[in-house]
C-alpha atoms as a PDB file:
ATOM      1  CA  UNK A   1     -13.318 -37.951  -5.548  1.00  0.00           C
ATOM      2  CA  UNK A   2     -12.452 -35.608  -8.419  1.00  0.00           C
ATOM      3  CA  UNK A   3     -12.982 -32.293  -6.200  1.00  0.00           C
ATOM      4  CA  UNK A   4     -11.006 -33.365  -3.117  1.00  0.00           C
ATOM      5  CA  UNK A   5      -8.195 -34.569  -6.040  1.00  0.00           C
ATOM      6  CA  UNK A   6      -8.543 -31.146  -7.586  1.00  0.00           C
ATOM      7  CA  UNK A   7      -8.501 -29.466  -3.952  1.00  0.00           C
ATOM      8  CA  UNK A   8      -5.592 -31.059  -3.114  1.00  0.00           C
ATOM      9  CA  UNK A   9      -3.651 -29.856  -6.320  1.00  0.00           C
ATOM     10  CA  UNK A  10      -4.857 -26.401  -5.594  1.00  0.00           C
ATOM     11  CA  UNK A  11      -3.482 -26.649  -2.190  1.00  0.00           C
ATOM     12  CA  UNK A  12       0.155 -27.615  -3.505  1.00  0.00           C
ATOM     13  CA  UNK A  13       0.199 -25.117  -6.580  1.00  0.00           C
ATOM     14  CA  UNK A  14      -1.340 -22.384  -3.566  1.00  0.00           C
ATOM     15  CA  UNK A  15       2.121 -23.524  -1.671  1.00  0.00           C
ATOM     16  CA  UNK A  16       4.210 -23.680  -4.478  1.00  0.00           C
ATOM     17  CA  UNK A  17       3.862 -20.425  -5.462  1.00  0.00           C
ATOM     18  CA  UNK A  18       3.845 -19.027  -1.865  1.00  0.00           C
ATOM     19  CA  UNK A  19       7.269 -20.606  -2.052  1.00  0.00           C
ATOM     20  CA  UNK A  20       8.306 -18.379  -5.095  1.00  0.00           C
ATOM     21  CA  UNK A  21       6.948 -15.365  -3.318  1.00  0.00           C
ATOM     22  CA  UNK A  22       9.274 -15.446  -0.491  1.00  0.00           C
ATOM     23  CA  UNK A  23      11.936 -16.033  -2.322  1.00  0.00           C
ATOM     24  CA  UNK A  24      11.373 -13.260  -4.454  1.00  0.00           C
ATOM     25  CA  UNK A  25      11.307 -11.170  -1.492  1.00  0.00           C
ATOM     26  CA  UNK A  26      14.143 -12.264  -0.026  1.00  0.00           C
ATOM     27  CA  UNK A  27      15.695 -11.886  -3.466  1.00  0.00           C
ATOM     28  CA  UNK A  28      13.911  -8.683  -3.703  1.00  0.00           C
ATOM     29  CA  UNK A  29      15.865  -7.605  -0.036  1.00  0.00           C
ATOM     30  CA  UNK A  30      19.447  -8.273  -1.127  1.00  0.00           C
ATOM     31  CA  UNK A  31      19.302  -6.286  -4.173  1.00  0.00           C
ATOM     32  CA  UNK A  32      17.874  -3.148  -1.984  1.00  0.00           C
ATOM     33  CA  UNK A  33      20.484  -3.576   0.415  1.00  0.00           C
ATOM     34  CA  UNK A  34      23.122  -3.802  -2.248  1.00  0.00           C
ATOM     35  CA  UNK A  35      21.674  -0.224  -4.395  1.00  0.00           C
ATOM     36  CA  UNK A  36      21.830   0.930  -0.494  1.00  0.00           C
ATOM     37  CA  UNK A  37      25.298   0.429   0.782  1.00  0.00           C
ATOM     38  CA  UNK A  38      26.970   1.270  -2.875  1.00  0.00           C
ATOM     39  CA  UNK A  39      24.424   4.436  -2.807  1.00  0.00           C
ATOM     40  CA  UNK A  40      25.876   5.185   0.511  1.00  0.00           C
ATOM     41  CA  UNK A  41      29.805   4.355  -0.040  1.00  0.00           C
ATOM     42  CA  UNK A  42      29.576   5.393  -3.356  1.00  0.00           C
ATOM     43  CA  UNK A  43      31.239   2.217  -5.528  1.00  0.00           C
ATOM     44  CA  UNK A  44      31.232  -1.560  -5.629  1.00  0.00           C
ATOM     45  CA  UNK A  45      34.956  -1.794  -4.698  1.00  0.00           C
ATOM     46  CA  UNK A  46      34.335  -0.307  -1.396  1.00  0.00           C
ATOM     47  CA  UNK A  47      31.244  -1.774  -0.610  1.00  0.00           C
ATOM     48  CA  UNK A  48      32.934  -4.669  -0.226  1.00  0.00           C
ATOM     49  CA  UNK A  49      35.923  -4.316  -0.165  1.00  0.00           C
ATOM     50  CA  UNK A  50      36.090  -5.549   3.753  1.00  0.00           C
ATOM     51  CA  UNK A  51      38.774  -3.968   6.524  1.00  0.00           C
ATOM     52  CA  UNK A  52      40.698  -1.353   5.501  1.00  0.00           C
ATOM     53  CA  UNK A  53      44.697  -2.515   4.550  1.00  0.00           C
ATOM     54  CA  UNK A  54      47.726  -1.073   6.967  1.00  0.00           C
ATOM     55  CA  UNK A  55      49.082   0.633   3.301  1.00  0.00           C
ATOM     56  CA  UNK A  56      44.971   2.608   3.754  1.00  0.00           C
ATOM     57  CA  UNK A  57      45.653   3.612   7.459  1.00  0.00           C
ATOM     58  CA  UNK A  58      49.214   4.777   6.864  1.00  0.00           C
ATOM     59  CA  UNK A  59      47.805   7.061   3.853  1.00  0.00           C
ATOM     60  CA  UNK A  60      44.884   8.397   6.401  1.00  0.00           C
ATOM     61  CA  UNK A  61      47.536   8.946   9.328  1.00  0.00           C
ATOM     62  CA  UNK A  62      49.669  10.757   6.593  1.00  0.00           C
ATOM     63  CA  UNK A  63      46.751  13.450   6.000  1.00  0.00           C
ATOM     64  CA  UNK A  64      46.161  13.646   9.657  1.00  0.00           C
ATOM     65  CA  UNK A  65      49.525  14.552  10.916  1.00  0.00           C
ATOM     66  CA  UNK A  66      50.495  16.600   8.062  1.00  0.00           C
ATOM     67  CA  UNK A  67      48.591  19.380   9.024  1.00  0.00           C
ATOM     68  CA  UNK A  68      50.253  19.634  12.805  1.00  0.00           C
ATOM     69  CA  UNK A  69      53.978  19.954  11.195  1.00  0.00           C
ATOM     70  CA  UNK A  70      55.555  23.091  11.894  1.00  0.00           C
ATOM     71  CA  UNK A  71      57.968  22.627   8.659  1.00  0.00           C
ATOM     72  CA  UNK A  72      57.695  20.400   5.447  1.00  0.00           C
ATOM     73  CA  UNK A  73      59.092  17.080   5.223  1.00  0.00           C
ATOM     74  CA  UNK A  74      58.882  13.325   3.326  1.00  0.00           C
ATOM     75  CA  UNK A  75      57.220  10.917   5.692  1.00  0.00           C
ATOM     76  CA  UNK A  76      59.404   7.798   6.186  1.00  0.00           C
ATOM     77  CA  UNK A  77      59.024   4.433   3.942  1.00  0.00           C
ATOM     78  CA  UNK A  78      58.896   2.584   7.058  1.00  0.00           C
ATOM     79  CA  UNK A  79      55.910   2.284   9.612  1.00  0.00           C
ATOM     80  CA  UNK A  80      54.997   0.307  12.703  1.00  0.00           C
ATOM     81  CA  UNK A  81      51.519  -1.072  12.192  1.00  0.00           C
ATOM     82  CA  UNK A  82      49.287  -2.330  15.147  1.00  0.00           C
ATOM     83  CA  UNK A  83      45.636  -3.101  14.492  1.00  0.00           C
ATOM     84  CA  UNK A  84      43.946  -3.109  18.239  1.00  0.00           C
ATOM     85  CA  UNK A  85      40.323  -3.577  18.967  1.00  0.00           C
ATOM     86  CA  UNK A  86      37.319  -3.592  16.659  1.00  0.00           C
ATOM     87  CA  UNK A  87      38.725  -1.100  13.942  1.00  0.00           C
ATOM     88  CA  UNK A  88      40.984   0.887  15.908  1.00  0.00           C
ATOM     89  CA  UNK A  89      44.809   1.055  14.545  1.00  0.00           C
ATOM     90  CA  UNK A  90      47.779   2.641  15.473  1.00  0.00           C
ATOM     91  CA  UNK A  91      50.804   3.895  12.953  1.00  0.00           C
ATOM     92  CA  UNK A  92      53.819   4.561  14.541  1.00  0.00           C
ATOM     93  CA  UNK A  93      56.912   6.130  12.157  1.00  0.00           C
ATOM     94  CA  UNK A  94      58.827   9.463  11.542  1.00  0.00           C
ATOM     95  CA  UNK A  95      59.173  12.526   8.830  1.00  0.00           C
ATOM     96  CA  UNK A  96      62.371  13.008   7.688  1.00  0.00           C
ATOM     97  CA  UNK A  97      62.587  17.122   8.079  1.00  0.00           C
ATOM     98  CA  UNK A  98      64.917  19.638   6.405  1.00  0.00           C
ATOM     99  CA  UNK A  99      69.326  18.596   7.325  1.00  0.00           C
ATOM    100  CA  UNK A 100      69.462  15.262   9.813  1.00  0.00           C
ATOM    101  CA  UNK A 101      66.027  16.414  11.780  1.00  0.00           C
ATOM    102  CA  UNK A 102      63.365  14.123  11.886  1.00  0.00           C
ATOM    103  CA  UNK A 103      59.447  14.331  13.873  1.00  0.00           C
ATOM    104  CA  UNK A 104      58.486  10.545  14.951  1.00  0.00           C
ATOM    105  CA  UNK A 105      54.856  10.230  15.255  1.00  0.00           C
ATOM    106  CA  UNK A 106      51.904   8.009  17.079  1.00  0.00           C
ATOM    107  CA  UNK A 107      48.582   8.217  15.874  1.00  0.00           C
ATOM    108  CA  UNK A 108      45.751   5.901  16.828  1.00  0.00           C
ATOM    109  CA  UNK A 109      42.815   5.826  14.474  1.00  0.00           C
ATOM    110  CA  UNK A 110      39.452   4.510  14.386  1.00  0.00           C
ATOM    111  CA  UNK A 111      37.640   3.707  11.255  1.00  0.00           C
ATOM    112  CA  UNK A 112      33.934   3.998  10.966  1.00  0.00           C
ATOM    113  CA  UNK A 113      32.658   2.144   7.762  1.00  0.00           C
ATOM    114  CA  UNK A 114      32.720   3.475   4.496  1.00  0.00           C
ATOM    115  CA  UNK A 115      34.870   4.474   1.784  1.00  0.00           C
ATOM    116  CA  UNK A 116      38.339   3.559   3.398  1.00  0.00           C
ATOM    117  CA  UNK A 117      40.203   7.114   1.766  1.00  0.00           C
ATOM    118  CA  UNK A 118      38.042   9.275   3.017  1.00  0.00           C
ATOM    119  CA  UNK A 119      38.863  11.111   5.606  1.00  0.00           C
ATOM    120  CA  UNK A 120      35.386  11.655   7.601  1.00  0.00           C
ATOM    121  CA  UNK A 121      35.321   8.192   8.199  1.00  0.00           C
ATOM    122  CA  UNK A 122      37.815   8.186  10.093  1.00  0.00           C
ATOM    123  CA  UNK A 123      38.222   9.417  14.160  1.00  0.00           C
ATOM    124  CA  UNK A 124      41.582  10.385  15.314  1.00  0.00           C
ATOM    125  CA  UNK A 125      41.780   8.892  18.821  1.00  0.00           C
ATOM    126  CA  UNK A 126      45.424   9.735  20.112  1.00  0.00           C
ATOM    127  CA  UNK A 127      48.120  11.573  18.358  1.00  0.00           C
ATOM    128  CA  UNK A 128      51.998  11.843  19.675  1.00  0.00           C
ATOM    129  CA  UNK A 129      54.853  13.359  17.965  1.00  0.00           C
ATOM    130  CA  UNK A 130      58.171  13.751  19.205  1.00  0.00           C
END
């Protein structure tokens, strides 16, 4: 009786501390994937930070579309914001140019993960000015 007892409590401690194992692993997994994505993106604030704001995609189409102006100007206050599918947006608003001129602009962006200011995450997918 004494061995099948002690067999028995073997058998529960064996399961017990299988128990702890996994958990430890799947501890273990959560903290590599966390050191991985803030490796990758480079600080805790993006990492999860979620969907980048319409204030973030107005700043990207800003460094996008300065580049294509043929004369300085101050890009309006004021901006259309449309998100569309699965992290595509659009930004639709003007630059006030030198005297009463101004350039309106459409640009449709897609983000691809990552740190949200940073420009090589980004895709330009359409861009209109008028």
């Amino acid at each position: 009786m004494g061995k099948k007892k002690y067999l028995e409590e073997k058998k529960k401690k064996k399961k017990s501390a299988m128990g702890g194992v996994v958990l430890l692993l799947i501890i273990g997994a959560i903290f590599v994937f966390i050191v991985a994505k803030f490796a990758l993106t480079g600080t805790v604030e993006d990492t999860f930070s979620g969907a980048p704001t319409k204030g973030d995609v107005y700043e990207i189409a800003k460094e996008y579309v300065k580049p294509t102006l043929k004369s300085d100007g101050s890009f309006s206050d004021s901006y259309g914001f449309e998100k569309k599918e699965d992290s595509v947006y659009v930004i639709k608003s003007q630059i006030d140019l030198s005297g009463d001129q101004h350039t309106n602009f459409e640009i449709t962006l897609k983000y691809k993960g990552g740190v949200k200011t940073d420009e090589r995450n980004w895709d330009v997918l359409n861009l209109n000015e008028d």
